[in-house]
PDB file of N, CA and C in Angstrom:
ATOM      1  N   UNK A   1      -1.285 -27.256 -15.826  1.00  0.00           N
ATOM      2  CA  UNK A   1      -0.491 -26.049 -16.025  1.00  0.00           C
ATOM      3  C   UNK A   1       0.932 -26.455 -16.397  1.00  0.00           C
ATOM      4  N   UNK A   2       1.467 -25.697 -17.632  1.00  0.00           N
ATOM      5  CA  UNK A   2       2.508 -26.073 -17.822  1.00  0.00           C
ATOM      6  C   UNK A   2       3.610 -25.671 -16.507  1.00  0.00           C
ATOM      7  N   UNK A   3       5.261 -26.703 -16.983  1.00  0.00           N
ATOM      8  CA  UNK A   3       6.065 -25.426 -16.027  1.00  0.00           C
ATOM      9  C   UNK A   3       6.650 -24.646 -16.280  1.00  0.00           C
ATOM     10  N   UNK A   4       6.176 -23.783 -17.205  1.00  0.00           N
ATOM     11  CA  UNK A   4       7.016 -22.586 -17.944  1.00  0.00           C
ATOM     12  C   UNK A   4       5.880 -21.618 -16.912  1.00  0.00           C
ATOM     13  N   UNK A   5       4.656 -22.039 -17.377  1.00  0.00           N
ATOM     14  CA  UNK A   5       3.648 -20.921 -16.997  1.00  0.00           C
ATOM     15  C   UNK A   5       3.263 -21.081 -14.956  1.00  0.00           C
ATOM     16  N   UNK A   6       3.913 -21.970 -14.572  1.00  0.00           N
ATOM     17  CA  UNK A   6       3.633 -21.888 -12.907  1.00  0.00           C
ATOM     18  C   UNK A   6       4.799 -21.020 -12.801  1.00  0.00           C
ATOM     19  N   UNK A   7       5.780 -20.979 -13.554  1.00  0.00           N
ATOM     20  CA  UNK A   7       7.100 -20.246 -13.219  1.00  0.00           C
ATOM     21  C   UNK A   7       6.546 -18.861 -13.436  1.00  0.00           C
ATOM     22  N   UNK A   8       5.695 -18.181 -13.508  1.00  0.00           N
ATOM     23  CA  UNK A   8       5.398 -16.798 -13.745  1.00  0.00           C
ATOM     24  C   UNK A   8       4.514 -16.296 -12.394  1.00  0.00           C
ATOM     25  N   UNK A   9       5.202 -15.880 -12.057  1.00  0.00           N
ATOM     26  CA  UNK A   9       4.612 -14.599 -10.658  1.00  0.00           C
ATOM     27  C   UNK A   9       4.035 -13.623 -11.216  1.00  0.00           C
ATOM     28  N   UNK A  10       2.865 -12.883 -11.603  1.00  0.00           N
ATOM     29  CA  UNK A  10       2.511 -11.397 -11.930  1.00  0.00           C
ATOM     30  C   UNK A  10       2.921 -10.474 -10.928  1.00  0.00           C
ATOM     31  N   UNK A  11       3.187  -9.558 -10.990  1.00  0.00           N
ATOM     32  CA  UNK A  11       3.220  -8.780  -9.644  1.00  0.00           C
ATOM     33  C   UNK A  11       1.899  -7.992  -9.353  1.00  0.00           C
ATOM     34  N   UNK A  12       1.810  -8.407  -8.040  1.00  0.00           N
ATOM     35  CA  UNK A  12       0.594  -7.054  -7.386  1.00  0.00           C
ATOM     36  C   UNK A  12       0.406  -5.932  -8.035  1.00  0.00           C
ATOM     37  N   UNK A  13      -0.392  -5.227  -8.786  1.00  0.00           N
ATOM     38  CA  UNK A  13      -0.895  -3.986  -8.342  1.00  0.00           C
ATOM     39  C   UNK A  13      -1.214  -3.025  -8.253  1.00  0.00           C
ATOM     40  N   UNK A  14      -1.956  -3.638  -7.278  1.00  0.00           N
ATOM     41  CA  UNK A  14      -3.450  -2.487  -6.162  1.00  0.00           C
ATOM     42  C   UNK A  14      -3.735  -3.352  -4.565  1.00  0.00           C
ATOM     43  N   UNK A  15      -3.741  -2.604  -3.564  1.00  0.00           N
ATOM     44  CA  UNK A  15      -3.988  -2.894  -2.657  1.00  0.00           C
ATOM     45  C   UNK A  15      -4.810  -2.608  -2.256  1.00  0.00           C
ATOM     46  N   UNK A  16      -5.813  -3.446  -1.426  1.00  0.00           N
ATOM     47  CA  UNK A  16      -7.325  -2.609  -0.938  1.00  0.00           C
ATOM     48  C   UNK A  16      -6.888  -1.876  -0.160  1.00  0.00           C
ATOM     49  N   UNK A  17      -7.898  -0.967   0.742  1.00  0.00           N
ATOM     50  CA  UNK A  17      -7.577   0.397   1.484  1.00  0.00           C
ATOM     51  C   UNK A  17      -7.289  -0.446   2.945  1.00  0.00           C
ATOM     52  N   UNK A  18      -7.737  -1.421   2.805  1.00  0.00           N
ATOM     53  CA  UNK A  18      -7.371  -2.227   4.160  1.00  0.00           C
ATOM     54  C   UNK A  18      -6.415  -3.035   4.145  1.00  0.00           C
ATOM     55  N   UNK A  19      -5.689  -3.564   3.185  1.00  0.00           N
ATOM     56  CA  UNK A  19      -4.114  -3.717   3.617  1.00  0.00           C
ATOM     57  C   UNK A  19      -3.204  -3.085   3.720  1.00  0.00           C
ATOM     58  N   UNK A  20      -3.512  -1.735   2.578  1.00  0.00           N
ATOM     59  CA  UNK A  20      -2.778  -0.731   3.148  1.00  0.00           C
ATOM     60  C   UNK A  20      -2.625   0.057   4.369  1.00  0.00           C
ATOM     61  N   UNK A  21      -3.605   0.314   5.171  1.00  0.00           N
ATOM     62  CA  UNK A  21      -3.829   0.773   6.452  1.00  0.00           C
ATOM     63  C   UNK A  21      -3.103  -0.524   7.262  1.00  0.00           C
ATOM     64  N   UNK A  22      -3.203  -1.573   6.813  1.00  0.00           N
ATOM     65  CA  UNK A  22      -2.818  -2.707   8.088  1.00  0.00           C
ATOM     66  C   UNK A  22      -1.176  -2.496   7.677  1.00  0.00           C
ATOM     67  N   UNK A  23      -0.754  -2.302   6.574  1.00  0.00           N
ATOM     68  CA  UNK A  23       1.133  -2.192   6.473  1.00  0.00           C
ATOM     69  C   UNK A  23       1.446  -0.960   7.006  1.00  0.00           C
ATOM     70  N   UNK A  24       0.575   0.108   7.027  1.00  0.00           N
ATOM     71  CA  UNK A  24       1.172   1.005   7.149  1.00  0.00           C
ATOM     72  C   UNK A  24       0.760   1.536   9.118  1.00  0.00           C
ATOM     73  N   UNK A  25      -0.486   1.059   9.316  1.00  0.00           N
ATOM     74  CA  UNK A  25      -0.436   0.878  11.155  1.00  0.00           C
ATOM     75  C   UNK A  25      -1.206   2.638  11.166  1.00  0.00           C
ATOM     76  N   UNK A  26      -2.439   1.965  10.411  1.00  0.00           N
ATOM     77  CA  UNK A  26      -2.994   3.427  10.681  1.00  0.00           C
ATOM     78  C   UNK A  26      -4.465   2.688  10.766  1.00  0.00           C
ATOM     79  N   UNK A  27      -5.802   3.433  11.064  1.00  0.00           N
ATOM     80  CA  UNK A  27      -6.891   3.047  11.121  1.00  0.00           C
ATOM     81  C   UNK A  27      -7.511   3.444   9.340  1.00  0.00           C
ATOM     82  N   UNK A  28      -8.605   2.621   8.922  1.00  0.00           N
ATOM     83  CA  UNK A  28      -9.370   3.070   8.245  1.00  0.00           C
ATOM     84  C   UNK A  28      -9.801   4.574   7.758  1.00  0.00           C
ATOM     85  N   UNK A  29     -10.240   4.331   9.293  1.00  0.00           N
ATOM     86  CA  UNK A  29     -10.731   6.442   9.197  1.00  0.00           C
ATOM     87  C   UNK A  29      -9.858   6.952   9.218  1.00  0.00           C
ATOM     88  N   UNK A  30      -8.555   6.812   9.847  1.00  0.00           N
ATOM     89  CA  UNK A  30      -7.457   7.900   9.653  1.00  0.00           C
ATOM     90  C   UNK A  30      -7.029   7.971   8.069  1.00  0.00           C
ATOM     91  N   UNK A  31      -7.104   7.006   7.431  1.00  0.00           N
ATOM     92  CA  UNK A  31      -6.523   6.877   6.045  1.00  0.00           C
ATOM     93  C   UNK A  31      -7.677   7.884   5.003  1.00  0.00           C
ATOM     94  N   UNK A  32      -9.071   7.535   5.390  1.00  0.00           N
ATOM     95  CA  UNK A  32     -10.013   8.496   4.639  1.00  0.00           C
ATOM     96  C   UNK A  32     -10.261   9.858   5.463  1.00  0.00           C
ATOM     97  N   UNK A  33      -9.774   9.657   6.422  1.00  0.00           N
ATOM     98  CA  UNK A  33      -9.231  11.850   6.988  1.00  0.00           C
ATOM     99  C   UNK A  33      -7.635  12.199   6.497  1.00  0.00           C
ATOM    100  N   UNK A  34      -6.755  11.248   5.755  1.00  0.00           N
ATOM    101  CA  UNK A  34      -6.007  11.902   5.271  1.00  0.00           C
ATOM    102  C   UNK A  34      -6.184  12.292   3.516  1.00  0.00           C
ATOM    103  N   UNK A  35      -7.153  10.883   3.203  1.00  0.00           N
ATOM    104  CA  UNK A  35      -7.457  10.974   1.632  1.00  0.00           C
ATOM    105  C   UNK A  35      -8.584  12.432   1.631  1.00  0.00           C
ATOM    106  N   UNK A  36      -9.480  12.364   2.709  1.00  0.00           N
ATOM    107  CA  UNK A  36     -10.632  13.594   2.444  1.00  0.00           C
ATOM    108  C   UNK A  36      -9.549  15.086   2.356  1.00  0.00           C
ATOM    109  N   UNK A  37      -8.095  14.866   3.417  1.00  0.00           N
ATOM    110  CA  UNK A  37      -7.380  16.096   3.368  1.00  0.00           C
ATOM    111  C   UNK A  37      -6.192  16.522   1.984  1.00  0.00           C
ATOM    112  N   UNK A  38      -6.386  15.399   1.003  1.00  0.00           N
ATOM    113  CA  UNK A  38      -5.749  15.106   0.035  1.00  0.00           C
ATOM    114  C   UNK A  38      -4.207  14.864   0.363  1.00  0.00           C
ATOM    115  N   UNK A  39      -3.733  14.097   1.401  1.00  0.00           N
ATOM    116  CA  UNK A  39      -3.165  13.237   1.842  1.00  0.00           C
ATOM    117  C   UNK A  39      -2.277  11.846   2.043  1.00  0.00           C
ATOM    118  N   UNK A  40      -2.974  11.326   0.897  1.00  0.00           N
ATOM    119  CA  UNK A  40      -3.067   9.609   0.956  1.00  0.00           C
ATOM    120  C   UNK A  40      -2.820   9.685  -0.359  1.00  0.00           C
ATOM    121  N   UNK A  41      -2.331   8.371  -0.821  1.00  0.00           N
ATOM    122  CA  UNK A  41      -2.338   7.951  -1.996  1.00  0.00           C
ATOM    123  C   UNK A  41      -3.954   7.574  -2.492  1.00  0.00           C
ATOM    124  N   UNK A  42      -4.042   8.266  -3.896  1.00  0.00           N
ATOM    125  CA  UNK A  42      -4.699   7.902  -4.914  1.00  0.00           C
ATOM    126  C   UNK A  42      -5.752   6.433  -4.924  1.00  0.00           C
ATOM    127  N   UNK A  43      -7.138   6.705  -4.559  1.00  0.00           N
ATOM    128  CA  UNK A  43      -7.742   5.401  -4.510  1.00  0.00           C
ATOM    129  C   UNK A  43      -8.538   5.312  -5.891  1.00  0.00           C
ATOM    130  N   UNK A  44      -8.653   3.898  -6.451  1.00  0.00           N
ATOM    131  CA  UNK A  44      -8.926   3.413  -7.588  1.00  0.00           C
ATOM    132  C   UNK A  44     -10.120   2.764  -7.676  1.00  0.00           C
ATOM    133  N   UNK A  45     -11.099   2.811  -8.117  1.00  0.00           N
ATOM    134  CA  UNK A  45     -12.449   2.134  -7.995  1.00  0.00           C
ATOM    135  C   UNK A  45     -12.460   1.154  -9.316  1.00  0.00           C
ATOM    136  N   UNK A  46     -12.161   0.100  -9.311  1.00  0.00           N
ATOM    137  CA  UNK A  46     -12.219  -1.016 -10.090  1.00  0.00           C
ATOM    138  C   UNK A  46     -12.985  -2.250  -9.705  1.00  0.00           C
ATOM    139  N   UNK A  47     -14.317  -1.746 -10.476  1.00  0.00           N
ATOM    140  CA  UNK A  47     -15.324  -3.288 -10.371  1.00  0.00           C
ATOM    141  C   UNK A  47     -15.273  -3.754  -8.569  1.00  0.00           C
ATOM    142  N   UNK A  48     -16.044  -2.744  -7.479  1.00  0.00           N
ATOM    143  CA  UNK A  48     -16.057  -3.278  -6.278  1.00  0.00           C
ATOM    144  C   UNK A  48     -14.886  -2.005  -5.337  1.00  0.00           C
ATOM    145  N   UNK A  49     -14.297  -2.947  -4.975  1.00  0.00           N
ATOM    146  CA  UNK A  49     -13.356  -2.304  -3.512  1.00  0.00           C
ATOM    147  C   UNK A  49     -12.362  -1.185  -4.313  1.00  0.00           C
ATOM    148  N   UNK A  50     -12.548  -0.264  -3.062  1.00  0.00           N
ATOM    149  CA  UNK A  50     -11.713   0.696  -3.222  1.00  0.00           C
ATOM    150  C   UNK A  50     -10.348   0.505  -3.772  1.00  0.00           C
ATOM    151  N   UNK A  51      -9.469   0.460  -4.496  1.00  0.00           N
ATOM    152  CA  UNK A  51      -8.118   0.125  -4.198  1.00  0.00           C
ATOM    153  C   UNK A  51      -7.372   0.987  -5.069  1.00  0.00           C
ATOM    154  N   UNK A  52      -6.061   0.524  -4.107  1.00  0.00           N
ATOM    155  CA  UNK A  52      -4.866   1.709  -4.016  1.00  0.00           C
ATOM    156  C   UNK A  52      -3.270   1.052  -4.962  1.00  0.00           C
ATOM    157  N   UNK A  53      -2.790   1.613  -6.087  1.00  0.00           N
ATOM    158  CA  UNK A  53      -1.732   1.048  -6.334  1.00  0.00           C
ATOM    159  C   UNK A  53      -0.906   0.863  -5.847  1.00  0.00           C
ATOM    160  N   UNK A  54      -0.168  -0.296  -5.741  1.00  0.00           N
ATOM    161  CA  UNK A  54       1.362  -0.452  -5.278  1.00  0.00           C
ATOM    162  C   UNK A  54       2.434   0.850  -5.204  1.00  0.00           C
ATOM    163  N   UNK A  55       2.552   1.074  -6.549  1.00  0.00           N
ATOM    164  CA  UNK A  55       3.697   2.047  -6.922  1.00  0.00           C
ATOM    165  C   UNK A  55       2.993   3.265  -6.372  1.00  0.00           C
ATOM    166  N   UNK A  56       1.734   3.949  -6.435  1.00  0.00           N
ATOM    167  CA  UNK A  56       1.170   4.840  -5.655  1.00  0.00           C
ATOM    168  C   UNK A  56       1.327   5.076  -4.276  1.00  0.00           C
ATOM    169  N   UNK A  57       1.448   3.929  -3.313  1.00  0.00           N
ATOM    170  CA  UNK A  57       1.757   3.372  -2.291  1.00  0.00           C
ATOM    171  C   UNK A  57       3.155   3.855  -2.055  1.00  0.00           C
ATOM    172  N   UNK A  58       4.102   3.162  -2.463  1.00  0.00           N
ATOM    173  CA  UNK A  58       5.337   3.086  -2.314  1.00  0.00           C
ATOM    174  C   UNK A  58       5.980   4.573  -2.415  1.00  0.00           C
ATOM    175  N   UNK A  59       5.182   5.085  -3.372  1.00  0.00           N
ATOM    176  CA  UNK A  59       5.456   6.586  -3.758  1.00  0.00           C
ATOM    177  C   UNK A  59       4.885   7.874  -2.142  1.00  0.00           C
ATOM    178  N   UNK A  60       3.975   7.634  -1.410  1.00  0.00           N
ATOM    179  CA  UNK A  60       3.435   7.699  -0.468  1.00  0.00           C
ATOM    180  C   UNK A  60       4.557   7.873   0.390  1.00  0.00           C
ATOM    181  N   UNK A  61       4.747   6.544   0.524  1.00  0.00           N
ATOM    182  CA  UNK A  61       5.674   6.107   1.460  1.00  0.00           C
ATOM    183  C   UNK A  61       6.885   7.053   1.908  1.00  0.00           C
ATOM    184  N   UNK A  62       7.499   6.836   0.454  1.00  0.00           N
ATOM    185  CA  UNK A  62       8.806   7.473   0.235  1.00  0.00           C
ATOM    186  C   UNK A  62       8.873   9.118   0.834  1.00  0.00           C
ATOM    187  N   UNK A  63       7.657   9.934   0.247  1.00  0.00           N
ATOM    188  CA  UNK A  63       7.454  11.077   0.214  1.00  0.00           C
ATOM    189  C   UNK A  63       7.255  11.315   1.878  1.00  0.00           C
ATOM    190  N   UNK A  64       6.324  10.607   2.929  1.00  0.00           N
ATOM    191  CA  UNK A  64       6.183  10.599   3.930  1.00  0.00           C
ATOM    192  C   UNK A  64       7.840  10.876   4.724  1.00  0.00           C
ATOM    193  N   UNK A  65       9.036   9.775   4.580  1.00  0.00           N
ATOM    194  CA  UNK A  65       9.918   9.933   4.915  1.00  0.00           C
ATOM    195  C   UNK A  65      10.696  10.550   4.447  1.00  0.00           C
ATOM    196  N   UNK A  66      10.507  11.101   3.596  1.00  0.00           N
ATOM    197  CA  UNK A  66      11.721  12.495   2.914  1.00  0.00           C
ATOM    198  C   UNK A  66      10.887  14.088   3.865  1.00  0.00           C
ATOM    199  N   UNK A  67       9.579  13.799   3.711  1.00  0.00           N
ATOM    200  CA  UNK A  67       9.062  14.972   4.627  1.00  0.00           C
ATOM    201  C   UNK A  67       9.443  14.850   6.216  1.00  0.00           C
ATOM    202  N   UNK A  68      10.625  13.614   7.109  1.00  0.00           N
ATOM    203  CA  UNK A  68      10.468  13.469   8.143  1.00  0.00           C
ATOM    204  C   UNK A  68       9.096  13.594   9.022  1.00  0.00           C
ATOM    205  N   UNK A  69       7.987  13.560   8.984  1.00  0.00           N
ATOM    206  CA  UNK A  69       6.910  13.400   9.482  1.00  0.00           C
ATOM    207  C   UNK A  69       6.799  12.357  10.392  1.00  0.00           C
ATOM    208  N   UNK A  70       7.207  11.567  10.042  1.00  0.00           N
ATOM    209  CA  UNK A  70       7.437  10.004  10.928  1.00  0.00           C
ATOM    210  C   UNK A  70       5.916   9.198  10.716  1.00  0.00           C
ATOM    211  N   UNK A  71       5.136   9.889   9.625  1.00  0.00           N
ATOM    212  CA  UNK A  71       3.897   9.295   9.301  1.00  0.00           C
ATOM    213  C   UNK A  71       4.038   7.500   8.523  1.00  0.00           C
ATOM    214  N   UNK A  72       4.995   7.127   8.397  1.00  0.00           N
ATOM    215  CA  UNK A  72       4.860   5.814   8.342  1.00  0.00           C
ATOM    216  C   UNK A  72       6.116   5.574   9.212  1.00  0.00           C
ATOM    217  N   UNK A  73       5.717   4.399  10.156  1.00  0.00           N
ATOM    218  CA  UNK A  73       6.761   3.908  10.845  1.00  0.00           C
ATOM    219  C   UNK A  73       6.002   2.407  10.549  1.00  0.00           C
ATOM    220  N   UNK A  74       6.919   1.177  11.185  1.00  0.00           N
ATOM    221  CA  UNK A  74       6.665   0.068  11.225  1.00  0.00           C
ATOM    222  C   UNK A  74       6.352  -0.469  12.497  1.00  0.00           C
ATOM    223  N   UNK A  75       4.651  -0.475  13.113  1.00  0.00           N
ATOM    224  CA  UNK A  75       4.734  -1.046  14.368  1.00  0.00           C
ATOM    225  C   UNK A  75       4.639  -2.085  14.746  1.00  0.00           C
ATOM    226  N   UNK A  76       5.087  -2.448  15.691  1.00  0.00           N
ATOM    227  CA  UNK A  76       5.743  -3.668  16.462  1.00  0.00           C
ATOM    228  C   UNK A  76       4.057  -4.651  16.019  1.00  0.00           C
ATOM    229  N   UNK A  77       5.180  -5.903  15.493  1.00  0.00           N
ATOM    230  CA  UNK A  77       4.023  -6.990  14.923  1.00  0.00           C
ATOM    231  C   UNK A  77       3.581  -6.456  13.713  1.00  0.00           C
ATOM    232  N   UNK A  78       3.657  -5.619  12.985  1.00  0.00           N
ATOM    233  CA  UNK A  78       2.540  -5.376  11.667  1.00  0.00           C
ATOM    234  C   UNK A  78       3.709  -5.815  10.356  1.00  0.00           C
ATOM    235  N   UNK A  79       3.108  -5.810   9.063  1.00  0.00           N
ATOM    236  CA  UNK A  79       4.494  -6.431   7.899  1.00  0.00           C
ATOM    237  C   UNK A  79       3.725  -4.378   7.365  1.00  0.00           C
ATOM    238  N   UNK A  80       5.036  -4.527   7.110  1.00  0.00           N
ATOM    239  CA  UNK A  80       5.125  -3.008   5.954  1.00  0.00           C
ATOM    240  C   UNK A  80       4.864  -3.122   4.026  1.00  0.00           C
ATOM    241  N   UNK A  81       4.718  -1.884   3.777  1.00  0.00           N
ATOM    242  CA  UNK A  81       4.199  -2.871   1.878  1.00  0.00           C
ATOM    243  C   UNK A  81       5.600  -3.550   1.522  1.00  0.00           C
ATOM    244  N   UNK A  82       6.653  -3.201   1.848  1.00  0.00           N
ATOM    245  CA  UNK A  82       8.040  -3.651   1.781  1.00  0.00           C
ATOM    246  C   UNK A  82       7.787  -5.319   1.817  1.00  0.00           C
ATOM    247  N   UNK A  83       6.969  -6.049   2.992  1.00  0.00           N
ATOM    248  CA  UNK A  83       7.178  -7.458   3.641  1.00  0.00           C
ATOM    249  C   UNK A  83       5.620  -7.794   3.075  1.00  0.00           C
ATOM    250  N   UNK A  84       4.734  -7.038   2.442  1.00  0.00           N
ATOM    251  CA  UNK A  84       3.680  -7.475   1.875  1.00  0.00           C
ATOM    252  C   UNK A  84       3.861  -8.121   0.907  1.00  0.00           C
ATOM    253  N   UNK A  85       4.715  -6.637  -0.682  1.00  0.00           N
ATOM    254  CA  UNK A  85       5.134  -7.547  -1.584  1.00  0.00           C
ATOM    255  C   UNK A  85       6.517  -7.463  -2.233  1.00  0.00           C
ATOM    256  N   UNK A  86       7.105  -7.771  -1.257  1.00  0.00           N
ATOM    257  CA  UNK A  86       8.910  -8.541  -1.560  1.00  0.00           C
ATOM    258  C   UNK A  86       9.515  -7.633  -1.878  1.00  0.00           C
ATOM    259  N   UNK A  87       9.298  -6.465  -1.770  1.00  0.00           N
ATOM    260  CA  UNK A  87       9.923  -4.987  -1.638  1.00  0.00           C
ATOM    261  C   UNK A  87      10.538  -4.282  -3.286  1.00  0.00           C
ATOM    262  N   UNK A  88       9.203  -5.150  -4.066  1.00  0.00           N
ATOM    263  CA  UNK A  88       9.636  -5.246  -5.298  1.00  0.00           C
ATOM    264  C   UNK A  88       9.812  -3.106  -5.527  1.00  0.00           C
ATOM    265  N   UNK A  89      11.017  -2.775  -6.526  1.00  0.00           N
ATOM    266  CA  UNK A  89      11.278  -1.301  -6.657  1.00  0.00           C
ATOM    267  C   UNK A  89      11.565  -1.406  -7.971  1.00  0.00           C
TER     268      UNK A  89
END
């Protein structure tokens, strides 16, 4: 590999439904009783696992805390999509 081309990071994204639930400190089923309540960010079926975009995600996120809901918090020990992927915006 050249070192022009190791110097290239792609960025993430899609997250499976299970890292997102693990950043965000919710269960599985709670995430598909909020997607069944149209709820959740947008899941993507690409060749296999469920998955969820980044920016879909982040967009989630945002909207959660402008609604004060307190539906995403950061619990003690877990990384947030922020510390997943480098809080790229």
């Amino acid at each position: 590999m050249s070192a022009a081309r190791s110097e290239l990071t792609p960025e993430r994204l899609f997250l499976t439904v299970q890292e997102f639930c693990a950043a965000c400190g919710i269960s599985k089923a709670t995430f598909y009783r909020l997607a069944a309540a149209d709820k959740a960010p947008p899941i993507t079926q690409v060749a296999g696992p469920s998955l969820i975009r980044v920016e879909a995600a982040e967009q989630w996120a945002e909207e959660q805390e402008a609604r004060g809901s307190g539906g995403v918090r950061k619990p003690r020990g877990r990384a947030t999509l922020s510390d997943l992927f480098g809080g790229r915006r």
